[in-house]
C-alpha atoms as a PDB file:
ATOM      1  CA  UNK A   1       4.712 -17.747 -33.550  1.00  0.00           C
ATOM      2  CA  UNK A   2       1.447 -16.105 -33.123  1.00  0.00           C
ATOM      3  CA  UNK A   3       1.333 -15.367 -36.949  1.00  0.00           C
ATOM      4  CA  UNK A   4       2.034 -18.799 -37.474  1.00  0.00           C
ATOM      5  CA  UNK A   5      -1.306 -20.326 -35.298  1.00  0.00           C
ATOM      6  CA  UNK A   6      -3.943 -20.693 -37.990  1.00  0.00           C
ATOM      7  CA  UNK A   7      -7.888 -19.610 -36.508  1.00  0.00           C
ATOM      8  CA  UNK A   8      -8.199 -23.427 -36.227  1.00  0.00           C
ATOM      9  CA  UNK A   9      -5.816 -23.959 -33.981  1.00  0.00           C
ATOM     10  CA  UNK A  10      -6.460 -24.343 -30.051  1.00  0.00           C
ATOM     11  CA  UNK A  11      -3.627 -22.663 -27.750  1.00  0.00           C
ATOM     12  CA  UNK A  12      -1.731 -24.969 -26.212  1.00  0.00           C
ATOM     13  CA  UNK A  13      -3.518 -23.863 -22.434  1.00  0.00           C
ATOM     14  CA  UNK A  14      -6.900 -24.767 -23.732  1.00  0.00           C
ATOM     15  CA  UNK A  15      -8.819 -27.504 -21.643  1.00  0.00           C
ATOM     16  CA  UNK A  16      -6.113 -27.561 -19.049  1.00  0.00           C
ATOM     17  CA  UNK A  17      -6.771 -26.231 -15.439  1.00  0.00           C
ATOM     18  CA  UNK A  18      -4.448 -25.214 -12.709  1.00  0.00           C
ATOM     19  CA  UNK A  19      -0.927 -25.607 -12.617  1.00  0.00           C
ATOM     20  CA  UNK A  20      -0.692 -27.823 -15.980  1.00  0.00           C
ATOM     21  CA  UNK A  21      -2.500 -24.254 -17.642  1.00  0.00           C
ATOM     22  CA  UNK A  22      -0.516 -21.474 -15.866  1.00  0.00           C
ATOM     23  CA  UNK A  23       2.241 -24.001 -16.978  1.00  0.00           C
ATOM     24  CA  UNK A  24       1.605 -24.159 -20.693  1.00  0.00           C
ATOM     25  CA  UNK A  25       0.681 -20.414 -20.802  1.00  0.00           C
ATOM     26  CA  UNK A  26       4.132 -19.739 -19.575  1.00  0.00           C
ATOM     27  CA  UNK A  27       5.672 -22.038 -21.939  1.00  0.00           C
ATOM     28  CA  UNK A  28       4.235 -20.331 -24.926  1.00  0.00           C
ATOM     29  CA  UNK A  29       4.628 -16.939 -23.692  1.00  0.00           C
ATOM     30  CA  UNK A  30       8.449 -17.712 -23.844  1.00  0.00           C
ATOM     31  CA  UNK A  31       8.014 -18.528 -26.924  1.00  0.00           C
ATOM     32  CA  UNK A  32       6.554 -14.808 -28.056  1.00  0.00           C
ATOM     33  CA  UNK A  33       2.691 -15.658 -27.420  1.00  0.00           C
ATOM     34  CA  UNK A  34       1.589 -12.468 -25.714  1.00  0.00           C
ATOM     35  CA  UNK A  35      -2.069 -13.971 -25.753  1.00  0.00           C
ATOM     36  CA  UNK A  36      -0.655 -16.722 -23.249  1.00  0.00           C
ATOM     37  CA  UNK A  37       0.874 -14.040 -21.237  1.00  0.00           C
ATOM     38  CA  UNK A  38      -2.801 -12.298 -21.263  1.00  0.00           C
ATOM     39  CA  UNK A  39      -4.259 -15.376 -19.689  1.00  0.00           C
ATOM     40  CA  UNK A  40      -1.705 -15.337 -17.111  1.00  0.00           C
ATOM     41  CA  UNK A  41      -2.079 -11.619 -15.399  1.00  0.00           C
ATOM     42  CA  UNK A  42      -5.554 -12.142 -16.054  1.00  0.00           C
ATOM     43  CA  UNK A  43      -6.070 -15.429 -13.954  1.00  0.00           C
ATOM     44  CA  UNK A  44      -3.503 -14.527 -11.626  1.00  0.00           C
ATOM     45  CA  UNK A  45      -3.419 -10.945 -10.665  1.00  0.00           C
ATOM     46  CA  UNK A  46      -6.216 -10.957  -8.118  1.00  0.00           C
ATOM     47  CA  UNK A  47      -3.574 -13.762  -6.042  1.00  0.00           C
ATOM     48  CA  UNK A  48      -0.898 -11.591  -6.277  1.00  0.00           C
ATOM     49  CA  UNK A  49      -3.157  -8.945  -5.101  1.00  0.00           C
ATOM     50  CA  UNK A  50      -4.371 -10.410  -2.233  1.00  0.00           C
ATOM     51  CA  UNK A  51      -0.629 -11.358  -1.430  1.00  0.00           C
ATOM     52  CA  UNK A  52       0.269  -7.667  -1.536  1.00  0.00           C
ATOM     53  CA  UNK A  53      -3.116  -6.340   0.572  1.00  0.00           C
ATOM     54  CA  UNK A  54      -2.662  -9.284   2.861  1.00  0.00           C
ATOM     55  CA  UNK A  55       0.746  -8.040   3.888  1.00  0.00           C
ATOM     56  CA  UNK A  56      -0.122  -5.159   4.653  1.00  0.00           C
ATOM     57  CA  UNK A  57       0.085  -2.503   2.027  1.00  0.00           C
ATOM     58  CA  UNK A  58      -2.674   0.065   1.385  1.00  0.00           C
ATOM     59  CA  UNK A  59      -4.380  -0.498  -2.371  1.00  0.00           C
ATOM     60  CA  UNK A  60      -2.159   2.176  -4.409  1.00  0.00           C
ATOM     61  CA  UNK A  61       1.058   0.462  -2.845  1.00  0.00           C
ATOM     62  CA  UNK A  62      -0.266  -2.835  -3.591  1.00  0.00           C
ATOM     63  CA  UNK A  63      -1.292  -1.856  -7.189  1.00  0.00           C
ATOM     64  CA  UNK A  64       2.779  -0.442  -7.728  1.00  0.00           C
ATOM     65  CA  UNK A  65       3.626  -3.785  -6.384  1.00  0.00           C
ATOM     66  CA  UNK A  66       1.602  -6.014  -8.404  1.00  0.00           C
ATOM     67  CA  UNK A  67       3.254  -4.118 -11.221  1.00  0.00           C
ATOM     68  CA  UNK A  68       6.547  -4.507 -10.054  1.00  0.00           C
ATOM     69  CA  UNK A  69       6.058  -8.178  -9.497  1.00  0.00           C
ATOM     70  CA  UNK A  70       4.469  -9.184 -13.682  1.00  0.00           C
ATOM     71  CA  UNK A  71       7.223  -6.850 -14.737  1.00  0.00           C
ATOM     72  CA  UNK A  72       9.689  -9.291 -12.599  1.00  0.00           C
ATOM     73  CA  UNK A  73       8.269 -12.184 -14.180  1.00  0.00           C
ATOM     74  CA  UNK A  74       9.013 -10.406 -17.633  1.00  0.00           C
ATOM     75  CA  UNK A  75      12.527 -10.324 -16.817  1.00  0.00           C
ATOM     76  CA  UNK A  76      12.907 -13.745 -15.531  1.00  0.00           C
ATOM     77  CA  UNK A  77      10.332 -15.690 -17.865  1.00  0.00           C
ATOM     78  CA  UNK A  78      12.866 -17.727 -19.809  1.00  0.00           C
ATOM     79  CA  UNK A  79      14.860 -18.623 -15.871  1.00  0.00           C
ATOM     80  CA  UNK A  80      12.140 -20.172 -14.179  1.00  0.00           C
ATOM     81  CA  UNK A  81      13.183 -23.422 -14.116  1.00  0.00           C
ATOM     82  CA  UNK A  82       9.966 -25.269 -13.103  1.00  0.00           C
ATOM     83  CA  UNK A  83       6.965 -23.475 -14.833  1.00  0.00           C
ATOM     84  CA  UNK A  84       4.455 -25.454 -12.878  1.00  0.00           C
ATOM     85  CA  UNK A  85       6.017 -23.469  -9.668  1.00  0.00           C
ATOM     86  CA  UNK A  86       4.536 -20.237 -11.460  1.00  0.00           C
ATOM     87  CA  UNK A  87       2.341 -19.950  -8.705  1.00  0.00           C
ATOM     88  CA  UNK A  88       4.562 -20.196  -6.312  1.00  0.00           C
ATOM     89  CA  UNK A  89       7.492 -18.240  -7.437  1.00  0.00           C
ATOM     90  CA  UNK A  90       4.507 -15.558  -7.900  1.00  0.00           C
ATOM     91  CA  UNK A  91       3.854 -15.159  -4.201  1.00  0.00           C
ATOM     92  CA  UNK A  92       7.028 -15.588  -2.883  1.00  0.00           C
ATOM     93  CA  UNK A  93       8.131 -12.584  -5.092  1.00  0.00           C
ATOM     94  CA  UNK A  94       4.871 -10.843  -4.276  1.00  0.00           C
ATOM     95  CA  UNK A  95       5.619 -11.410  -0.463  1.00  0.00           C
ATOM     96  CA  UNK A  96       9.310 -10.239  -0.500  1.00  0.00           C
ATOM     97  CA  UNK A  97       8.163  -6.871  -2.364  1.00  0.00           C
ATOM     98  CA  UNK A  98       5.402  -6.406  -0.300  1.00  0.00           C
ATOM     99  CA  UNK A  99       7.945  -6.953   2.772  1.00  0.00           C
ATOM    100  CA  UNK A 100      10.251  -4.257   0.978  1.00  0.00           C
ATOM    101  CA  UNK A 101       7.768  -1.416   0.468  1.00  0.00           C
ATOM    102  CA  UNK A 102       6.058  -1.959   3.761  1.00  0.00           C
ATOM    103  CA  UNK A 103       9.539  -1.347   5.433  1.00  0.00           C
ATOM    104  CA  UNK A 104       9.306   1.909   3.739  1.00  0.00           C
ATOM    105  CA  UNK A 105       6.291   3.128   5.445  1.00  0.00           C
ATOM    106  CA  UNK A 106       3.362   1.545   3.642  1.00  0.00           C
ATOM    107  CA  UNK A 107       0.054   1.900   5.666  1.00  0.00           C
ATOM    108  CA  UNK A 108      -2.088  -1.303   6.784  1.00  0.00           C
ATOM    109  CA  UNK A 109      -4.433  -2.559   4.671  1.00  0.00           C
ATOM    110  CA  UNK A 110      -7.891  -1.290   5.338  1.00  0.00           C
ATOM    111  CA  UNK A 111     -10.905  -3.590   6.691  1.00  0.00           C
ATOM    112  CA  UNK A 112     -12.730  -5.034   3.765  1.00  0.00           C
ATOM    113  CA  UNK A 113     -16.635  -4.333   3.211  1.00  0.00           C
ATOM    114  CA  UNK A 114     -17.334  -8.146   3.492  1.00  0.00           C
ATOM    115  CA  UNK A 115     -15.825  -8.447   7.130  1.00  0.00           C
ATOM    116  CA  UNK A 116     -17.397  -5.148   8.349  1.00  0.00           C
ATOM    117  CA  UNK A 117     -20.804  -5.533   7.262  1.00  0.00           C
ATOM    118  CA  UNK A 118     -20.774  -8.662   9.608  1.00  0.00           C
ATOM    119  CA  UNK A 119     -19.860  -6.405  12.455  1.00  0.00           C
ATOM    120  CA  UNK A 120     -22.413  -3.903  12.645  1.00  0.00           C
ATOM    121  CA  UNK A 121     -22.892  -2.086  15.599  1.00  0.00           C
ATOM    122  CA  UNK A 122     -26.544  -0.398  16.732  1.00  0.00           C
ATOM    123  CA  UNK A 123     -25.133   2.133  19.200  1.00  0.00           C
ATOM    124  CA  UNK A 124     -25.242   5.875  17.902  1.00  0.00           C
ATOM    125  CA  UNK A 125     -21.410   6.722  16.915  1.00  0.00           C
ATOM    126  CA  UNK A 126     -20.246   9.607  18.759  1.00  0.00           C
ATOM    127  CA  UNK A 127     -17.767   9.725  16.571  1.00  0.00           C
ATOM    128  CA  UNK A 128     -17.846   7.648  13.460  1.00  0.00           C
ATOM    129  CA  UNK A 129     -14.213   7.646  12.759  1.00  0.00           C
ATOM    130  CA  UNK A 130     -13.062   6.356  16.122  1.00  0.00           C
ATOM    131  CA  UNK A 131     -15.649   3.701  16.419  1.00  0.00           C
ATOM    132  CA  UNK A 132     -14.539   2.690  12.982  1.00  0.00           C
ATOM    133  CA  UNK A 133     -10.897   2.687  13.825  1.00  0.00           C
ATOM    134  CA  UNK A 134     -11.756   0.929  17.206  1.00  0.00           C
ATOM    135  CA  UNK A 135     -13.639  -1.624  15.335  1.00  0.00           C
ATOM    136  CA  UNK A 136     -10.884  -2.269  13.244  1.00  0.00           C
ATOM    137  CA  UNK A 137      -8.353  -3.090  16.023  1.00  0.00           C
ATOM    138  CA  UNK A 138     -10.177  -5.114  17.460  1.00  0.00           C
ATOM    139  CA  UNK A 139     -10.708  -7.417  14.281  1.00  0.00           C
ATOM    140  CA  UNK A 140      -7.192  -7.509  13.440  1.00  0.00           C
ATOM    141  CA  UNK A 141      -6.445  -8.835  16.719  1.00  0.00           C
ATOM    142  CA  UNK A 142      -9.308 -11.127  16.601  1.00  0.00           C
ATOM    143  CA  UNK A 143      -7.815 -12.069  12.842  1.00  0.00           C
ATOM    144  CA  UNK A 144      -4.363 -12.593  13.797  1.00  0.00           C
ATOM    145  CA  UNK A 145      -5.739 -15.217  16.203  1.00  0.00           C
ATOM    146  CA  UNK A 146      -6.939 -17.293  13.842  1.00  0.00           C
ATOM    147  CA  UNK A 147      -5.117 -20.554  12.900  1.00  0.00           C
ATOM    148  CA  UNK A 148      -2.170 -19.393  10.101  1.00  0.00           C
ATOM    149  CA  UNK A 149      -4.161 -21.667   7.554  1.00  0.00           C
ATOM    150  CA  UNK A 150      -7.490 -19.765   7.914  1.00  0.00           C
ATOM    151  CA  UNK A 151      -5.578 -16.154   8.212  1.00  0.00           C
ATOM    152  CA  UNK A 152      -4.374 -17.498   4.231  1.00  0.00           C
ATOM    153  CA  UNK A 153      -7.583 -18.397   3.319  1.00  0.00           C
ATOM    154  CA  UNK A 154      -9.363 -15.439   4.594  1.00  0.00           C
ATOM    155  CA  UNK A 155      -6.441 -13.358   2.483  1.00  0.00           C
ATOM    156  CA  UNK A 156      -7.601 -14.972  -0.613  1.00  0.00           C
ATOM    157  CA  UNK A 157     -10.863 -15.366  -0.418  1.00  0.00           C
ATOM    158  CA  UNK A 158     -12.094 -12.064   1.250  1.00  0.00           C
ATOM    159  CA  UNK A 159      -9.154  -9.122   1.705  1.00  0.00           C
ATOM    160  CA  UNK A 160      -7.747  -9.829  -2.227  1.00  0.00           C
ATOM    161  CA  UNK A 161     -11.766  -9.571  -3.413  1.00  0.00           C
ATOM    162  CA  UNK A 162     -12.335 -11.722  -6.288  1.00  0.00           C
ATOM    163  CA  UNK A 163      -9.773 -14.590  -6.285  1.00  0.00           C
ATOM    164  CA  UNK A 164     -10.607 -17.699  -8.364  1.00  0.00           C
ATOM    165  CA  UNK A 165     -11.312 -20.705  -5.768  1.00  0.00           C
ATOM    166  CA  UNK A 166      -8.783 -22.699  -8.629  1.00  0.00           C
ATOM    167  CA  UNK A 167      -6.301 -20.653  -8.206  1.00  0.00           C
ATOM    168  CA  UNK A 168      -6.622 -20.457  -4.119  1.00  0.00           C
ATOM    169  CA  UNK A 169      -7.195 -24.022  -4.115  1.00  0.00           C
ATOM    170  CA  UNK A 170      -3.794 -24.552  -6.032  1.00  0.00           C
ATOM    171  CA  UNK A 171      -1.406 -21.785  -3.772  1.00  0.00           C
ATOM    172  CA  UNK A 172      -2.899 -23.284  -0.504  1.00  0.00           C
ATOM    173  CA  UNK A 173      -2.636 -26.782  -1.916  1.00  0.00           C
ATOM    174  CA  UNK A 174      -6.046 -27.469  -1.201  1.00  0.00           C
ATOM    175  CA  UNK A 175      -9.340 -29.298  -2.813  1.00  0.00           C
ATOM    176  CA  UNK A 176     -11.064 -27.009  -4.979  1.00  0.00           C
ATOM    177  CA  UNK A 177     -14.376 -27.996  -3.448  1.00  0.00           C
ATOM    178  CA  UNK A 178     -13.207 -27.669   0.860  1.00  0.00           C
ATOM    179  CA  UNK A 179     -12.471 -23.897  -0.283  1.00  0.00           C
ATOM    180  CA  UNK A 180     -15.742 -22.717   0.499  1.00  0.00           C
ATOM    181  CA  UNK A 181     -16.794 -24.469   3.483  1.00  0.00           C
ATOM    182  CA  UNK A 182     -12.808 -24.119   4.959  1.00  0.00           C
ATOM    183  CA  UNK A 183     -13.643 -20.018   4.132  1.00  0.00           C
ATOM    184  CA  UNK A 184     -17.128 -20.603   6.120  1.00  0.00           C
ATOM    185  CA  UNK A 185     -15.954 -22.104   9.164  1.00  0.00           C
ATOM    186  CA  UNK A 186     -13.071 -19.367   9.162  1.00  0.00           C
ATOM    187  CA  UNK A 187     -15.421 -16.625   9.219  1.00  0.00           C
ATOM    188  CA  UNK A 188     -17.112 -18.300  12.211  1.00  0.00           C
ATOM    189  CA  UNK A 189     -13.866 -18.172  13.974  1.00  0.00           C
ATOM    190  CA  UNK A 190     -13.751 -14.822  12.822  1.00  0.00           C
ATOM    191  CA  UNK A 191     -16.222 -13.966  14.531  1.00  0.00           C
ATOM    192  CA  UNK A 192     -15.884 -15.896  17.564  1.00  0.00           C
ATOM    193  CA  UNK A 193     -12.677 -14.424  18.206  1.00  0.00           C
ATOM    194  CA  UNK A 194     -13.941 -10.925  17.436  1.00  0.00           C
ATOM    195  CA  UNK A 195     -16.661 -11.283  19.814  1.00  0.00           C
ATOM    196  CA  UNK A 196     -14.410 -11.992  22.532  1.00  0.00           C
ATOM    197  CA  UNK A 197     -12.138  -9.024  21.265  1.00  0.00           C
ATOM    198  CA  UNK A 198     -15.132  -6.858  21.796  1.00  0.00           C
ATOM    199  CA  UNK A 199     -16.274  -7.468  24.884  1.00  0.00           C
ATOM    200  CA  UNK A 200     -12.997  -7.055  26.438  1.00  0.00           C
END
């Protein structure tokens, strides 16, 4: 089919957004158009990665997983029966993999640069490593306090690193535009919560 499309012709995904575009790219990659199947694991991979870091797997378990998970899609292309679920179907295959491999002694995912450059500390480190570990507790249990809404965003936003707000905005089912003020008052919490952790 590829052969076929003349330079003139626009692919079918072009102007769309969203679920209507991940749609129509899935639709013509079942029909043999690898470019449409390029625009999907390009727009899409950093979700599944953040589903895969945000359950817990360390990033060269994640990075076997977000293999596993396009080469599932491969298999299954022409079986999904509602292609404007792609998203979904993506991170509910992501999460059950990610469940799978972290059963088999995956290690927790490690603190992202954006959290702990909001949690410096001014006291000389006797010893870097434990501070750094004991830092690290204490933000997970200040993160798993969070409301389960802002734990998801925070996944997305911060832990997966560069996640189009579209495609968070469509996976959470939120506005595009409350992404970034949601993700702000999150962090806040974030750090409310951590506070407390750390003076405990």
């Amino acid at each position: 089919m590829t052969e076929l499309r003349t330079a003139s012709m626009s692919p079918p995904w072009e102007g769309l957004e969203g679920r209507d575009r991940h749609a129509a790219c899935l639709m013509a990659a079942r029909a043999g158009e690898r470019a449409a199947l390029d625009v999907l694991v390009a727009e899409l991979t950093p979700l599944v990665w953040h589903v895969a870091r945000g359950n817990g797997l360390d990033r060269a378990t994640a990075e076997d997983v977000v293999q596993t998970v396009w080469l599932a899609l491969l298999r299954h292309l022409d079986r999904l029966s509602e292609p404007r679920a792609l998203v979904s179907w993506l991170i509910t295959t992501t999460k059950r993999e990610a469940s799978r491999t972290r059963r088999r002694g995956a290690n927790q995912v490690e603190l992202p640069d954006e959290l702990a450059d909001q949690l410096t500390n001014d006291d000389p480190p006797p010893d870097a490593k434990v501070l750094r570990d004991e830092r690290d507790r204490q933000l997970w249990a200040a993160f798993h306090r969070l409301p389960p809404r802002c734990q998801e965003l925070l996944r997305m936003t911060v832990l997966a690193g560069r996640v189009e707000y579209r495609a968070v905005a469509e996976a959470l089912r939120m506005p595009h535009g409350s992404i970034g003020p949601t993700r702000g008052r999150c962090l806040s919490s974030l750090r409310t919560l951590y506070d407390g952790e750390a003076g405990r």
